[in-house]
Protein backbone atom coordinates (compact mmCIF):
# COMPACT_ATOMS: atom_id res chain seq x y z
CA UNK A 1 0.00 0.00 0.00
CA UNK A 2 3.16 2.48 0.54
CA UNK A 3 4.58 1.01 -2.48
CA UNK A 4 1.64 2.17 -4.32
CA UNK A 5 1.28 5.94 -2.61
CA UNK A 6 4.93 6.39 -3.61
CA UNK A 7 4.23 5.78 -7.31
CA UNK A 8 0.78 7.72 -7.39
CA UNK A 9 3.34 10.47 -5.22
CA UNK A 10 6.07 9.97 -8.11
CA UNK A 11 3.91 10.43 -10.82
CA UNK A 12 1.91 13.26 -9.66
CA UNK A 13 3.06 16.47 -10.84
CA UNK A 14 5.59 18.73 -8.69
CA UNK A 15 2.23 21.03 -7.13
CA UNK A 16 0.78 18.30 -6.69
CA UNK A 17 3.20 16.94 -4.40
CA UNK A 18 4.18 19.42 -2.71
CA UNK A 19 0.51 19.97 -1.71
CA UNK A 20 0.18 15.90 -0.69
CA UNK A 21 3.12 16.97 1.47
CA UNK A 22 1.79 19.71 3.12
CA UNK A 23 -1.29 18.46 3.41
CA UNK A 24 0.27 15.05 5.57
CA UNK A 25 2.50 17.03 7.56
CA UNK A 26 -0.35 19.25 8.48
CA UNK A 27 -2.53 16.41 9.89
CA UNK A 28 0.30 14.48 11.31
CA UNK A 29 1.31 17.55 13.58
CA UNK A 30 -2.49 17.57 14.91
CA UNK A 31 -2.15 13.90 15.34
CA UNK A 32 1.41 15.07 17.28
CA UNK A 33 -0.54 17.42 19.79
CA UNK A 34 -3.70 14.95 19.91
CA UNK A 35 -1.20 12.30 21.70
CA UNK A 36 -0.11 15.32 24.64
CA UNK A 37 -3.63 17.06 24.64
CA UNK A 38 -2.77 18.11 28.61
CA UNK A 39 -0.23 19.81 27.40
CA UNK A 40 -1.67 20.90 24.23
CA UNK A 41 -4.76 21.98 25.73
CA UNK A 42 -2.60 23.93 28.33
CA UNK A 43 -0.74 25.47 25.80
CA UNK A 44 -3.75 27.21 24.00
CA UNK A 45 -6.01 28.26 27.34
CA UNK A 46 -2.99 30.38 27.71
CA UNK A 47 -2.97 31.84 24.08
CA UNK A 48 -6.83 31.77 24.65
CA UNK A 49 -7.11 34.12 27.91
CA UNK A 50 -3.94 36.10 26.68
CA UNK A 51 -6.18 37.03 23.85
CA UNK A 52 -9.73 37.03 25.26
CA UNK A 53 -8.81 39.58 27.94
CA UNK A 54 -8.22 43.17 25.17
CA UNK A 55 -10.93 41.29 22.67
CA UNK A 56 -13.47 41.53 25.57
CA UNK A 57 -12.05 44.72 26.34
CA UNK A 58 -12.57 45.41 22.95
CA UNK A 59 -16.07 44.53 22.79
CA UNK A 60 -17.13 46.41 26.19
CA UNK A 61 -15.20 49.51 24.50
CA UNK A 62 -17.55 49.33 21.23
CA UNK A 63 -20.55 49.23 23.26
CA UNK A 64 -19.56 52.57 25.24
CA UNK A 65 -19.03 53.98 22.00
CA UNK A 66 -22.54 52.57 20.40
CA UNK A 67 -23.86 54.25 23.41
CA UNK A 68 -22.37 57.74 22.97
CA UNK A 69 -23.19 57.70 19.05
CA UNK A 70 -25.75 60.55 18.03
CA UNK A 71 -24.96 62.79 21.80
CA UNK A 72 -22.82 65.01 20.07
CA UNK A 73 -25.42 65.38 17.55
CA UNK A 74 -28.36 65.86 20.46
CA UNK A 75 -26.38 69.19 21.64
CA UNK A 76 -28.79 71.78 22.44
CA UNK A 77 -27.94 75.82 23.07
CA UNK A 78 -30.29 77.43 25.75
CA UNK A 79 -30.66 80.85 25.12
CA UNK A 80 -31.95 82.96 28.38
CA UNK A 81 -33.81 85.67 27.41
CA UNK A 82 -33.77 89.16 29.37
CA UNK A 83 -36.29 89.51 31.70
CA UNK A 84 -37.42 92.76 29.55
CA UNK A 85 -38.39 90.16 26.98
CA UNK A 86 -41.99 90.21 26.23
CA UNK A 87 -43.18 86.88 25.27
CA UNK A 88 -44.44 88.77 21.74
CA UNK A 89 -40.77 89.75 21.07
CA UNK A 90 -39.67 85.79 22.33
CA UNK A 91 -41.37 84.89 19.43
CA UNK A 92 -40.22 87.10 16.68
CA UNK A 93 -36.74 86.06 17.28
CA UNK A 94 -37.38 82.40 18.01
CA UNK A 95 -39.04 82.87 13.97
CA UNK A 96 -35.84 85.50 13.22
CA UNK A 97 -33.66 82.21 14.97
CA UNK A 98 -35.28 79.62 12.29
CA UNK A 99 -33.89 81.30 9.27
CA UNK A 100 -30.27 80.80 10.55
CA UNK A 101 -28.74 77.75 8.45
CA UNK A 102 -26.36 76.57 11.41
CA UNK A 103 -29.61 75.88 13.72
CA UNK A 104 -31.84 72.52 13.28
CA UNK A 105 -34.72 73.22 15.46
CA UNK A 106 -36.10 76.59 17.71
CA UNK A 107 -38.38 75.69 20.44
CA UNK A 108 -39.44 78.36 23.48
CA UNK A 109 -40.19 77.73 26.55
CA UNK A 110 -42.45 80.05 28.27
CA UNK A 111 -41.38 81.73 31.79
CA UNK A 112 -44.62 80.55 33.18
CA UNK A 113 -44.23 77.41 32.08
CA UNK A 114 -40.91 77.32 33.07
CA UNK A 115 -42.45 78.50 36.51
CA UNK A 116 -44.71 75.82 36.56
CA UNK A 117 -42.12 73.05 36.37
CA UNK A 118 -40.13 74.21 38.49
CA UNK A 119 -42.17 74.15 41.15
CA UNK A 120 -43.37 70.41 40.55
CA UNK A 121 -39.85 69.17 39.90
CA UNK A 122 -38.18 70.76 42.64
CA UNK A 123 -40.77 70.86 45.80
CA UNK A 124 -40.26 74.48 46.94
CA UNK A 125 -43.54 75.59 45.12
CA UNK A 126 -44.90 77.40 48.40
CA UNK A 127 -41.42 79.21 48.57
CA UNK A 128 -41.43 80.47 44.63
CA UNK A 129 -45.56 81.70 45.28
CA UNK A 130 -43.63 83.70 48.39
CA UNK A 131 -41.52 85.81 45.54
CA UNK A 132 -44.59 87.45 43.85
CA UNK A 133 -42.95 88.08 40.60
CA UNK A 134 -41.73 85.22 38.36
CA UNK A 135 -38.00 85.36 38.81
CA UNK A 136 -37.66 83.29 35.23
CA UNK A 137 -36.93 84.67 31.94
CA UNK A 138 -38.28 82.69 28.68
CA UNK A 139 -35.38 80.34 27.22
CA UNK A 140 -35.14 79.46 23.87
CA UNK A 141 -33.46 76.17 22.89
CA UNK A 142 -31.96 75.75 20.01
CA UNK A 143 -30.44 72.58 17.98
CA UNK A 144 -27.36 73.81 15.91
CA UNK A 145 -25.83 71.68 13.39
CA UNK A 146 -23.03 70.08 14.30
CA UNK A 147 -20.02 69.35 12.02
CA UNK A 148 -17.37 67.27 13.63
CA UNK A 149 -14.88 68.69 10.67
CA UNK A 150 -15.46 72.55 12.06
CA UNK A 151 -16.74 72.53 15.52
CA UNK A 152 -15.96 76.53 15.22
CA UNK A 153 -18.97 76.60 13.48
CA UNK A 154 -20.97 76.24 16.83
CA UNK A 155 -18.69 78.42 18.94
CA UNK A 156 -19.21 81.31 16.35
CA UNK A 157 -22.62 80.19 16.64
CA UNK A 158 -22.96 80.88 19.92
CA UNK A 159 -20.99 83.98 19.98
CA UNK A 160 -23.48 85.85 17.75
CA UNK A 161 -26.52 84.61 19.64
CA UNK A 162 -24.57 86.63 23.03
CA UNK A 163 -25.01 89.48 20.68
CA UNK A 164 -28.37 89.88 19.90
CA UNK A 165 -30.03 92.62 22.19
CA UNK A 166 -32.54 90.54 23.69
CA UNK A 167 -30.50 87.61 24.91
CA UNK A 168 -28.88 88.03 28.48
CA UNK A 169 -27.11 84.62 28.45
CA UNK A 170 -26.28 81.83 25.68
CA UNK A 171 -24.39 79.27 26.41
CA UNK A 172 -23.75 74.93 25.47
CA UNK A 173 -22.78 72.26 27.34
CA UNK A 174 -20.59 69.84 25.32
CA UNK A 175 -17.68 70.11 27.49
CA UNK A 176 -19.21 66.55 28.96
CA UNK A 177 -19.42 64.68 26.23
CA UNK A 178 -15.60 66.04 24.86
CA UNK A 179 -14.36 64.40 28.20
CA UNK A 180 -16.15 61.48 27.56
CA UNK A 181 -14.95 60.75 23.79
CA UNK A 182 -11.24 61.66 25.11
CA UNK A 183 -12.05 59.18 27.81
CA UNK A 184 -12.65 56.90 25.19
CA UNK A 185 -10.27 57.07 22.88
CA UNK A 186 -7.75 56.84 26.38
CA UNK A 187 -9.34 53.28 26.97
CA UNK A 188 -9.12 52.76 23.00
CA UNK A 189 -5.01 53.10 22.77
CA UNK A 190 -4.60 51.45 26.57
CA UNK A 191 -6.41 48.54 24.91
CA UNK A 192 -4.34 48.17 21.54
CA UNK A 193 -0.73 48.59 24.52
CA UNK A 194 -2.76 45.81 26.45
CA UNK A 195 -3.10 43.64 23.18
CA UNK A 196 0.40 44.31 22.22
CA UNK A 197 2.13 43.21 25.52
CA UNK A 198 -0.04 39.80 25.26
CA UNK A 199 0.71 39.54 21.96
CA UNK A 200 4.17 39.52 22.95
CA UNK A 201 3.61 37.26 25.73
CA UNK A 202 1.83 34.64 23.22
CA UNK A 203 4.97 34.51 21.01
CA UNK A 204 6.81 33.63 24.19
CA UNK A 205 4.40 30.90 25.31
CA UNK A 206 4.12 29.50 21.69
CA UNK A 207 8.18 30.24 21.24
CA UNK A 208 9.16 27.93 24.15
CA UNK A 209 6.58 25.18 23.68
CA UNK A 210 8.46 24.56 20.29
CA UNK A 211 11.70 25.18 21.86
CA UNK A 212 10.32 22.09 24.38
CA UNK A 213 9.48 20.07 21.83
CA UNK A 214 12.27 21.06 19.33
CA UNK A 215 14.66 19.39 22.44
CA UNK A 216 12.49 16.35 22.10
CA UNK A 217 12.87 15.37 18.48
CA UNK A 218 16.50 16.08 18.95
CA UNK A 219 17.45 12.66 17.70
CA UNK A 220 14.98 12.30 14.80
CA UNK A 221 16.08 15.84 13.47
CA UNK A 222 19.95 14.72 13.74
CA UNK A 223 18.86 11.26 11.85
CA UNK A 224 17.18 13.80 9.48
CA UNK A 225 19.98 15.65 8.67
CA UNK A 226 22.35 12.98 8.59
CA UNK A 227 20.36 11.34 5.45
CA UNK A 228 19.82 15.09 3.90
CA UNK A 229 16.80 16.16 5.39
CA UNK A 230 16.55 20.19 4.68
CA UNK A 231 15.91 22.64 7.15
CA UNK A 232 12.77 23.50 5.93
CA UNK A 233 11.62 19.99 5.90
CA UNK A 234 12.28 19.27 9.35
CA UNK A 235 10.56 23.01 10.04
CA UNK A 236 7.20 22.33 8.16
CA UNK A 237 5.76 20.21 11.09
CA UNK A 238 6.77 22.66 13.56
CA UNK A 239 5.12 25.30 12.16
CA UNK A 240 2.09 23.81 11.58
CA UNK A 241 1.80 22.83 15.08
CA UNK A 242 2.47 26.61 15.92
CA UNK A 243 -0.28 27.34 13.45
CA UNK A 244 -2.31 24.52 15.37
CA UNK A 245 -2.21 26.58 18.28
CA UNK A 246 -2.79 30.12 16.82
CA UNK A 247 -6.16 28.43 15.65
CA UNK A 248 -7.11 26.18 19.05
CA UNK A 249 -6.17 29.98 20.77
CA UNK A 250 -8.07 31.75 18.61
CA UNK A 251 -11.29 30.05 18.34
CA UNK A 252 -11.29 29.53 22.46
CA UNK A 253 -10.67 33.38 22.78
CA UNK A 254 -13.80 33.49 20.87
CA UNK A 255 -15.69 31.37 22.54
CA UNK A 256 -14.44 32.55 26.05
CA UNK A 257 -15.40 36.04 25.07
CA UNK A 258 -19.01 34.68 24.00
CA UNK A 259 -19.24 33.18 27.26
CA UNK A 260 -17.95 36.82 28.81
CA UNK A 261 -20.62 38.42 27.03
CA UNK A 262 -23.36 36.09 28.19
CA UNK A 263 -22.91 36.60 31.92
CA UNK A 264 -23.46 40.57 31.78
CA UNK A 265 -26.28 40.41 29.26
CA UNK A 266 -28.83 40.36 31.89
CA UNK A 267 -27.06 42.82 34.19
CA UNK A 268 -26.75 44.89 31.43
CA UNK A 269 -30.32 44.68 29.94
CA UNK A 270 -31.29 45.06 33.57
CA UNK A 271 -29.71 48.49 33.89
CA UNK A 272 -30.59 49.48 30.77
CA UNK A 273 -34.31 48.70 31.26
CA UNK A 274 -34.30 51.30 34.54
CA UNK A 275 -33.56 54.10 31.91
CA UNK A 276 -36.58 52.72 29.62
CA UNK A 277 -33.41 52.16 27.45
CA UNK A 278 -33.28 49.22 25.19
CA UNK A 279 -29.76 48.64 24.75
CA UNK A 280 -28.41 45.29 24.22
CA UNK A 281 -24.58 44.46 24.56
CA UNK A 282 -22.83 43.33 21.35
CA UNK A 283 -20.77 41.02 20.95
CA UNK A 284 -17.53 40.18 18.26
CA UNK A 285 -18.92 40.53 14.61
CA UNK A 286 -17.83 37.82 12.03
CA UNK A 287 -15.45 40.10 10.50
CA UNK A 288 -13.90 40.87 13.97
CA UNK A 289 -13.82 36.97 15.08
CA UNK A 290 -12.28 36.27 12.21
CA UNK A 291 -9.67 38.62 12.55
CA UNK A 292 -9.31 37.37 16.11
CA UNK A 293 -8.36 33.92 14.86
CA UNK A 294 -6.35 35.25 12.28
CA UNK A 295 -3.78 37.57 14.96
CA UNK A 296 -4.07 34.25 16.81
CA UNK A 297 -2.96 31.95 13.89
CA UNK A 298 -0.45 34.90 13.20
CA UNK A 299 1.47 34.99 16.69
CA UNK A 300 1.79 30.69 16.64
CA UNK A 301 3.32 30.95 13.22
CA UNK A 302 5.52 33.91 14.01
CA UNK A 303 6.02 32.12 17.50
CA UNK A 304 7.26 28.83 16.29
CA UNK A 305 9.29 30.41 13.06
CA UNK A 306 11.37 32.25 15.68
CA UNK A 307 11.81 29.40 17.47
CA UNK A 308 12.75 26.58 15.09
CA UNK A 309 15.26 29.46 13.40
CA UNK A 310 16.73 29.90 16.72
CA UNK A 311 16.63 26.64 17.83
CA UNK A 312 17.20 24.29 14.85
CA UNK A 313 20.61 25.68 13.81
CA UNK A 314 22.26 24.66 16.89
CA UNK A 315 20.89 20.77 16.10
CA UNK A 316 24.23 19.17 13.97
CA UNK A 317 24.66 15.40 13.53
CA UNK A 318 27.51 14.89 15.46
């Protein structure tokens, strides 16, 4: 039966072969790991939490950042009004206000109105009837357009609404929401340094598991070489099994991160449903999984190339 996979090998064309080849060493260095799978298995729960930890990271970052999409957009100017301010001239300019191409939306709010909710939201409606007068000018509020390219549009904006004659104040809070995007883009690089450094850390891992098992084919590679084996032939099943555990690292990192995901759905759609919110936690998209695996599958083969380069030269036939 040999006999006869030789001569099919033989006359098969050079691709061909080379293919067969790969193909064999391939499964016979999953067959290799399948006979230690303690140690195997070992081997890529490490590579798996190394890489679950920034991809879950990751994911919880993406969320924040589905979460703050459109508040920059919701930014609203309040515009107080003098108290001169009839609610007749309110209205002209709040009509004068809707002409303006850098504003969205014009809406007034009425000083009585204003009066009146104040003194159901805060409680101290006996103590605001003591003043007499309404102490509360009539606000407009206004929704600019917001243009993340020139966000000196809104500050000029804002600086000619402080100089029309009826406005005593005009002012926008986004300082908020700048912290928060800085905030995020903070956690964004720490997480790409985190990645790095485990990235680093999985080449190590993955570097000295060949190096261990490198030592313990010592004698077959010196047989090897002694009957003209090639370096790259005695490399191939090496880095296969590196590549083995770039994808058995890979596609646990997924799942663990699946699993991470799972446990703080509820907590999460718990909290969320207190602010009548319906957001749902997301978790690695396809294209992201698969580039998961594919860093993963990346670090084994860089891992055991270093290795075997390192390692293998030093192996002679004595």
């Amino acid at each position: 039966m040999a006999k006869t996979d030789s001569n099919q090998l033989a006359k098969s064309s050079p691709v061909q072969a080379w293919l067969t080849n790969h193909a064999r060493t391939l499964i016979a260095s999953l067959g290799a790991m399948s006979r230690a799978p303690a140690s195997s298995f070992m081997t890529i729960a490490v590579i798996a939490i190394a890489l679950a930890l920034p991809a879950g990271l990751l994911v919880l970052l993406n969320n924040a950042s589905n979460v703050s999409v459109g508040w920059d957009n919701s930014a609203q100017i309040s515009v107080f009004l003098k108290n001169s301010t009839t609610e007749k001239q309110a209205k002209q300019l709040m009509g004068k206000l809707r002409l303006y191409d850098d504003i969205i939306k014009v809406s007034l709010i009425n000083k009585d109105q204003a009066l009146r909710e104040f003194q159901n939201i805060s409680g101290f409606g006996d103590a605001v009837e003591a003043l007499g007068d309404n102490p509360l000018p009539h606000v407009l509020t206004l929704q600019p357009v917001v243009d993340t390219n020139r966000p000196d549009k809104i500050r000029h904006l804002l600086k000619q609404l402080n100089q029309l004659k009826q406005v005593e104040l005009a002012q926008l809070d986004l300082q908020w929401v700048k912290r928060l995007f800085a905030m995020l883009e903070i956690a964004q690089r720490g997480i790409w340094i985190i990645a790095s450094l485990l990235g680093v850390a999985v080449l190590l891992v993955v570097g000295n598991t060949i190096r261990l098992d490198i030592q313990n084919h010592r004698e077959e590679i010196e047989v090897t070489k002694l009957i003209g084996g090639t370096d790259a032939f005695i490399r191939r099943p090496f880095l296969y099994t590196g590549l083995w555990y770039g994808i058995g690292g890979g596609l646990l990192a997924w799942i663990l991160t699946i699993l991470s995901i799972n446990l703080l759905d509820n907590s999460v759609e718990h909290l969320a449903s207190l602010y009548d919110s319906g957001f749902q936690l997301r978790g690695l998209s396809f294209a992201e999984a698969f580039s998961l695996i594919g860093f993963s599958c990346f670090l084994g083969l860089t891992g055991s190339w270093i290795a075997v380069g390192r390692h293998l030269s030093e192996i002679e036939p004595s």
